[in-house]
Protein backbone atom coordinates (compact mmCIF):
# COMPACT_ATOMS: atom_id res chain seq x y z
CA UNK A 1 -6.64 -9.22 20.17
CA UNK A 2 -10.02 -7.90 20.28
CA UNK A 3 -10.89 -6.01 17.00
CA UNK A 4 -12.84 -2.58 17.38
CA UNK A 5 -16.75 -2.91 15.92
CA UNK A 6 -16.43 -0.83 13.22
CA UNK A 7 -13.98 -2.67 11.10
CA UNK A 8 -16.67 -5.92 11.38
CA UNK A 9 -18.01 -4.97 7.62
CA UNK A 10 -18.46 -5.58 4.03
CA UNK A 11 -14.31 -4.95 4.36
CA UNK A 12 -13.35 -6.80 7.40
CA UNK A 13 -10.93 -9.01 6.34
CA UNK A 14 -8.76 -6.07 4.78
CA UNK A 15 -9.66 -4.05 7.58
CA UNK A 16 -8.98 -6.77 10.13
CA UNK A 17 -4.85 -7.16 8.09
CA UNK A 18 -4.76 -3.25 8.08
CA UNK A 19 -5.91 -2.89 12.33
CA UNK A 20 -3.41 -5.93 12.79
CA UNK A 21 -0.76 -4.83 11.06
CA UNK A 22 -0.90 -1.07 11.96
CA UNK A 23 -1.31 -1.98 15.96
CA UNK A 24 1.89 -3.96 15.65
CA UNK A 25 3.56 -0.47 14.50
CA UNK A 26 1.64 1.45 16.71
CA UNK A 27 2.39 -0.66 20.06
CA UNK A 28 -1.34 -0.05 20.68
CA UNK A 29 -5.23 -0.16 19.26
CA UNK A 30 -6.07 2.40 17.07
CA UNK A 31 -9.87 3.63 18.05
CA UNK A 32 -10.67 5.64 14.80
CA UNK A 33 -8.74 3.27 11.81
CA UNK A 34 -10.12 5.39 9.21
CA UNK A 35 -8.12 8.63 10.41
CA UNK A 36 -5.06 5.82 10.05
CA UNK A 37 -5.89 4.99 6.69
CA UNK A 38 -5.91 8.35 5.25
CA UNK A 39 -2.49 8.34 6.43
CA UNK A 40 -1.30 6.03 3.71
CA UNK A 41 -4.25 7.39 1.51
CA UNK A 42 -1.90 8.75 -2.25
CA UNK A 43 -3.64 12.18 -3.75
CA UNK A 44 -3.39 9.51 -7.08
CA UNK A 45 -6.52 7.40 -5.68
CA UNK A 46 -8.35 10.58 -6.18
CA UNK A 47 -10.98 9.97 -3.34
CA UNK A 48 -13.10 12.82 -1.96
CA UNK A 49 -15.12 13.00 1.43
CA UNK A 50 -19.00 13.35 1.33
CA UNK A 51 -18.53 17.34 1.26
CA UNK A 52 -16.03 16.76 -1.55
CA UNK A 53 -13.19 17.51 -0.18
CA UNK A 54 -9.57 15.73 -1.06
CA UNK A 55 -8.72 12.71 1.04
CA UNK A 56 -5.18 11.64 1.11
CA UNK A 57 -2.15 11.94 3.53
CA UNK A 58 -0.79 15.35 3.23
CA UNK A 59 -3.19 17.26 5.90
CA UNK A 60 -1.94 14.38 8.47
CA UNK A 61 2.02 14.98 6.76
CA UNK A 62 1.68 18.43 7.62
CA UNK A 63 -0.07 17.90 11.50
CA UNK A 64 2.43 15.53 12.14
CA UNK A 65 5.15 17.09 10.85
CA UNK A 66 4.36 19.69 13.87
CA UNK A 67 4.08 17.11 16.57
CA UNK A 68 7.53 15.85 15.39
CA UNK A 69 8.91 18.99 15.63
CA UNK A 70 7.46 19.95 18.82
CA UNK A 71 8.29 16.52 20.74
CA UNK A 72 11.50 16.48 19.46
CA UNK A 73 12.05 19.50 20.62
CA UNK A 74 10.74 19.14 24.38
CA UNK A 75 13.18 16.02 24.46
CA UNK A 76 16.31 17.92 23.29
CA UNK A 77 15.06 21.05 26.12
CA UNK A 78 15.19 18.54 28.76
CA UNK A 79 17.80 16.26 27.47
CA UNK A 80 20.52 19.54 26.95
CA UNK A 81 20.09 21.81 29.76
CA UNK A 82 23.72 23.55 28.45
CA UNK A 83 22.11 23.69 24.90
CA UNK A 84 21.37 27.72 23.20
CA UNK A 85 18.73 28.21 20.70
CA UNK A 86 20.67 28.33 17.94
CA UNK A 87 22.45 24.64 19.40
CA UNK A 88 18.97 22.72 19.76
CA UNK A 89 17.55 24.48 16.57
CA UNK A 90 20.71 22.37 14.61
CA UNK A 91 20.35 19.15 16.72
CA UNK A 92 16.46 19.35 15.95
CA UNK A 93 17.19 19.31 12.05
CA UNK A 94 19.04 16.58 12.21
CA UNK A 95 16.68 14.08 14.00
CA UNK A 96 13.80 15.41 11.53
CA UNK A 97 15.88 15.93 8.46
CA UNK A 98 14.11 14.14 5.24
CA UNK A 99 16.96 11.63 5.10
CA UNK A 100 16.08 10.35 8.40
CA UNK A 101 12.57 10.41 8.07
CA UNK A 102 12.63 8.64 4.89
CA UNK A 103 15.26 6.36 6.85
CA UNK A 104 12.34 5.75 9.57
CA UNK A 105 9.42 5.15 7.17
CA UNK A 106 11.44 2.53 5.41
CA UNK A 107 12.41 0.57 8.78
CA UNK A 108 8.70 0.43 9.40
CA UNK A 109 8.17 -0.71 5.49
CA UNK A 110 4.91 1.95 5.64
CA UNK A 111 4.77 1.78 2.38
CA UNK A 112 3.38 -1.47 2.30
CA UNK A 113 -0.09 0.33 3.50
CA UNK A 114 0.05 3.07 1.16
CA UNK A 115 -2.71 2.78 -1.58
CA UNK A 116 -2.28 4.84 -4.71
CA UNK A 117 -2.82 4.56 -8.31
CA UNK A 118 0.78 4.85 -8.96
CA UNK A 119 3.09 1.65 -8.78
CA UNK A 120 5.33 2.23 -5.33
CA UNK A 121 8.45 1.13 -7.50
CA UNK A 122 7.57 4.72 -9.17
CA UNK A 123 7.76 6.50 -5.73
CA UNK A 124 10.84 8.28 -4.61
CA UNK A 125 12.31 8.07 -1.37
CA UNK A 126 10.76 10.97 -0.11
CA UNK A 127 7.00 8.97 0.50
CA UNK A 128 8.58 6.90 2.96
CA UNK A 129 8.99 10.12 5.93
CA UNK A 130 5.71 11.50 4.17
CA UNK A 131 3.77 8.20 6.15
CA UNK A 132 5.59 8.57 8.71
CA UNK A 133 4.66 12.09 9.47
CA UNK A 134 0.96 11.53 8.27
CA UNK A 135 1.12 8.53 10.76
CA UNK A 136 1.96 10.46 13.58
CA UNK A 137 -0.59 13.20 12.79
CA UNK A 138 -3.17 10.60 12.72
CA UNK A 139 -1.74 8.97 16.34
CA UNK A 140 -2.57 12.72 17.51
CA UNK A 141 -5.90 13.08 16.28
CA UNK A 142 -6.87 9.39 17.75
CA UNK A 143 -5.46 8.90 20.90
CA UNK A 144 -4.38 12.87 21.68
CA UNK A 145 -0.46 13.79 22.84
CA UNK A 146 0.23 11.35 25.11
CA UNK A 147 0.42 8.27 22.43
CA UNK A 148 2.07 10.49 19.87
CA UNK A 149 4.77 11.56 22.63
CA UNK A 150 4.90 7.95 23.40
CA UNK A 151 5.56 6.47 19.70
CA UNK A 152 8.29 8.90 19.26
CA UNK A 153 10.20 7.86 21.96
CA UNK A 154 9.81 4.27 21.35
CA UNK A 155 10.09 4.46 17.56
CA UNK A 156 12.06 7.80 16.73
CA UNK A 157 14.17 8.61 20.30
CA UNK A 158 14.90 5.57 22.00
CA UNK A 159 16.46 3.95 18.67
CA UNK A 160 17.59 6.59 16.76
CA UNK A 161 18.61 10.09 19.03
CA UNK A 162 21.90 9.94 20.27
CA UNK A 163 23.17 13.19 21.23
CA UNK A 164 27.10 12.75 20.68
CA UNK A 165 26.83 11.19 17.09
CA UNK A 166 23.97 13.97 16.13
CA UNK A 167 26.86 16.52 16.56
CA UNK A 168 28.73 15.53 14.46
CA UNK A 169 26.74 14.47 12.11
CA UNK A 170 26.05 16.40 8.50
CA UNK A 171 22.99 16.97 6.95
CA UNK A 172 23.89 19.74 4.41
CA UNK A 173 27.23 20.05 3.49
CA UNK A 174 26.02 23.29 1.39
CA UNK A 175 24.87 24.80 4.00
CA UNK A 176 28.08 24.35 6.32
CA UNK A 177 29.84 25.79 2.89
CA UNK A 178 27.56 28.94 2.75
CA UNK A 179 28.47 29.79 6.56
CA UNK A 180 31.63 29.43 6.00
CA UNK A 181 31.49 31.24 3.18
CA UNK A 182 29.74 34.02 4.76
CA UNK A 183 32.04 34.13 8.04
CA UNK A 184 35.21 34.76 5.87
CA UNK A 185 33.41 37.08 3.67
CA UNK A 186 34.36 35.46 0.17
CA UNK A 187 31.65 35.49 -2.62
CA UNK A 188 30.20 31.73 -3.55
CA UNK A 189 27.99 31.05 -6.61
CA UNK A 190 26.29 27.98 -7.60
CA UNK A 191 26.16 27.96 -11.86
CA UNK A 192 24.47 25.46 -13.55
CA UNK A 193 26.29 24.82 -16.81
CA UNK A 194 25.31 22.68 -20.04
CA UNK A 195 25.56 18.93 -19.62
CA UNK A 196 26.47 17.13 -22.80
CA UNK A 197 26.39 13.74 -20.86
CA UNK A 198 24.09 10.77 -22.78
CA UNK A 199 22.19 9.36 -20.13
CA UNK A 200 19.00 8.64 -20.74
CA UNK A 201 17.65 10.50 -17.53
CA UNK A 202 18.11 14.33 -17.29
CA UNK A 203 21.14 15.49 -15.67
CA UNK A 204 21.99 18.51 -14.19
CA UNK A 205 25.65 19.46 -13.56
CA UNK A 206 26.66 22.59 -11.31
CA UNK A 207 29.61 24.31 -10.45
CA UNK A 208 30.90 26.11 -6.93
CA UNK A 209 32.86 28.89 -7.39
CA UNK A 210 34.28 30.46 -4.42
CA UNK A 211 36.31 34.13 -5.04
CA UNK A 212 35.99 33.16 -8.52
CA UNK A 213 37.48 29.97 -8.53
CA UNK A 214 35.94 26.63 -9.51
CA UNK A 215 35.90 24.65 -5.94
CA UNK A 216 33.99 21.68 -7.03
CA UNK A 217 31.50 20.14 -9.81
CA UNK A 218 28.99 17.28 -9.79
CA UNK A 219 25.87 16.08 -11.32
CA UNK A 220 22.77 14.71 -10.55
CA UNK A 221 19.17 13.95 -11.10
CA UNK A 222 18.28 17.39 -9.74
CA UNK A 223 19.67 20.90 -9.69
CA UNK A 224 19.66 20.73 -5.40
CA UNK A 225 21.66 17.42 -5.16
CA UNK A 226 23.92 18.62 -7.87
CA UNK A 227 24.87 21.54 -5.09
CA UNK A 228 24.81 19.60 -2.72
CA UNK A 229 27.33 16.92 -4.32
CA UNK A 230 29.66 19.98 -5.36
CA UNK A 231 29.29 21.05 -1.82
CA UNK A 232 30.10 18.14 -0.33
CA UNK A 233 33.60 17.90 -2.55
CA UNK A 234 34.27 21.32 -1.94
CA UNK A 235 33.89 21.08 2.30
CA UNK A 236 36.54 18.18 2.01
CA UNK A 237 38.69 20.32 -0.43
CA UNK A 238 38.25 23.20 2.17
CA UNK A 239 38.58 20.95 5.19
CA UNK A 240 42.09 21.58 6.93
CA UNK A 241 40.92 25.90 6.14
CA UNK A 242 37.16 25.11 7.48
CA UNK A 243 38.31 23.75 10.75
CA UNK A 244 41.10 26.78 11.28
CA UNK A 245 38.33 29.04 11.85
C-alpha cells in the first residue's frame, strides 16, 4: 500500500499504524489523515488549533450525524416506495438510534483510535456511535458524498438494514407507552420516588402511573432508563390492551 507523503514525519510510524489501520475500516485511502484523527480526537486531550480553537470529535459527531441521517434516509425513499412520512421518519430512528450506533462503533472497535486523557474503561457506551458519526463526517469532508454514501452501505446498510425486522423492532418502549397513552386519552405520569437501596452507585427508581394506578417500577443508573425500564414492564403488562387498538 502506498502511504500518502504527509504522514512520512517525525510521527510516521504512529501515523503509518493509524493510515493502515483506518484504510482497513475505511475500504479506501484517506487523503487528509489529520481530518480522520480529529475524529477520535477526546475534548479531555485539551488540544487547540493555531487560532485556538477546540480540536476534538464533536464538530465531525455533529456533520456526520447529518450525512447519516440524510443517506439513510435517501435509501429508505428508494427502498419503500409504499412508505408515508410519518412510516420512514420511524424506520429512520431505528437504523440511527444510539443503541445501534454504539452497536456499530463497537463492531469496528473505534475506540481503539480514540486518544483522550481519560482511561476508555471510564467511557460509557455512548463514545462508541460518537466515532462513528465523527468518522463519517470526516469521510465527507475528505473524499466528498460519494465515499460517505459508499461506507454506509457497505458498513451500516448492507449488514445491518433489514426492512422486515426494523418494523418490528423497539427502540423506546416509553414512547410506544405515551402514544398509547395519548390515543386512549388516559393521564400517564412518570414520579421519581426515594430510593433507600445501598448500592454504592446512585440509583434512581421511578414509577408509571397510568389513570392513577401504579403500572410499573424500576431503577437504574439514570432517571431516563429508569422510565424506560418501567416502560418497558408496563407495554408487556398492557400488551393483549395495546394491540386491541
Amino acid at each position: 500500500m502506498n502511504f500518502p507523503s504527509n504522514i512520512f514525519n517525525s510521527h510516521s510510524k504512529e501515523d503509518g499504524d493509524f493510515f493502515l489501520g483506518i484504510s482497513k475500516i475505511l475500504g479506501f485511502k484517506p487523503k487528509k489523515l489529520d481530518i480522520y484523527k480529529k475524529a477520535f480526537l477526546h475534548r479531555s486531550a485539551n488540544k487547540r488549533d493555531a487560532k485556538g480553537n477546540p480540536m476534538n470529535y464533536e464538530r465531525l459527531e455533529f456533520l456526520g450525524d447529518a450525512m447519516l441521517g440524510t443517506i439513510i434516509s435517501k435509501h429508505l425513499y428508494s427502498e419503500v416506495p409504499a412508505g408515508d412520512e410519518g412510516y420512514l421518519t420511524k424506520m429512520r430512528s431505528k437504523i440511527v438510534s444510539r443503541k445501534h450506533l454504539n452497536e456499530l462503533g463497537k463492531d469496528l472497535n473505534l475506540i481503539k483510535f480514540v486518544e483522550s486523557r481519560i482511561p476508555k474503561s471510564h467511557f460509557g457506551d455512548n463514545i462508541h456511535g460518537n466515532v462513528f458519526e465523527a468518522l463519517v463526517g470526516a469521510i465527507y469532508l475528505d473524499r466528498g458524498y460519494q465515499y460517505c454514501e459508499k461506507f454506509i452501505n457497505e458498513r451500516v446498510i448492507e449488514p445491518y438494514v433489514d426492512i422486515e425486522q426494523l418494523e418490528g423492532k423497539v427502540i423506546s418502549y416509553k414512547s410506544l407507552v405515551i402514544e398509547w397513552c395519548q390515543k386512549q386519552k388516559k393521564e400517564f405520569q412518570y414520579k421519581v420516588y426515594e430510593d433507600t437501596g445501598m448500592d454504592p452507585l446512585k440509583h434512581f427508581a421511578v414509577k408509571l402511573t397510568i389513570d392513577d394506578k401504579v403500572m410499573a417500577k424500576a431503577r437504574a443508573t439514570s432517571k431516563k432508563k429508569a422510565e424506560e425500564k418501567a416502560s418497558k414492564r408496563a407495554f408487556f403488562a398492557l400488551q393483549d390492551k395495546m394491540n386491541k387498538q
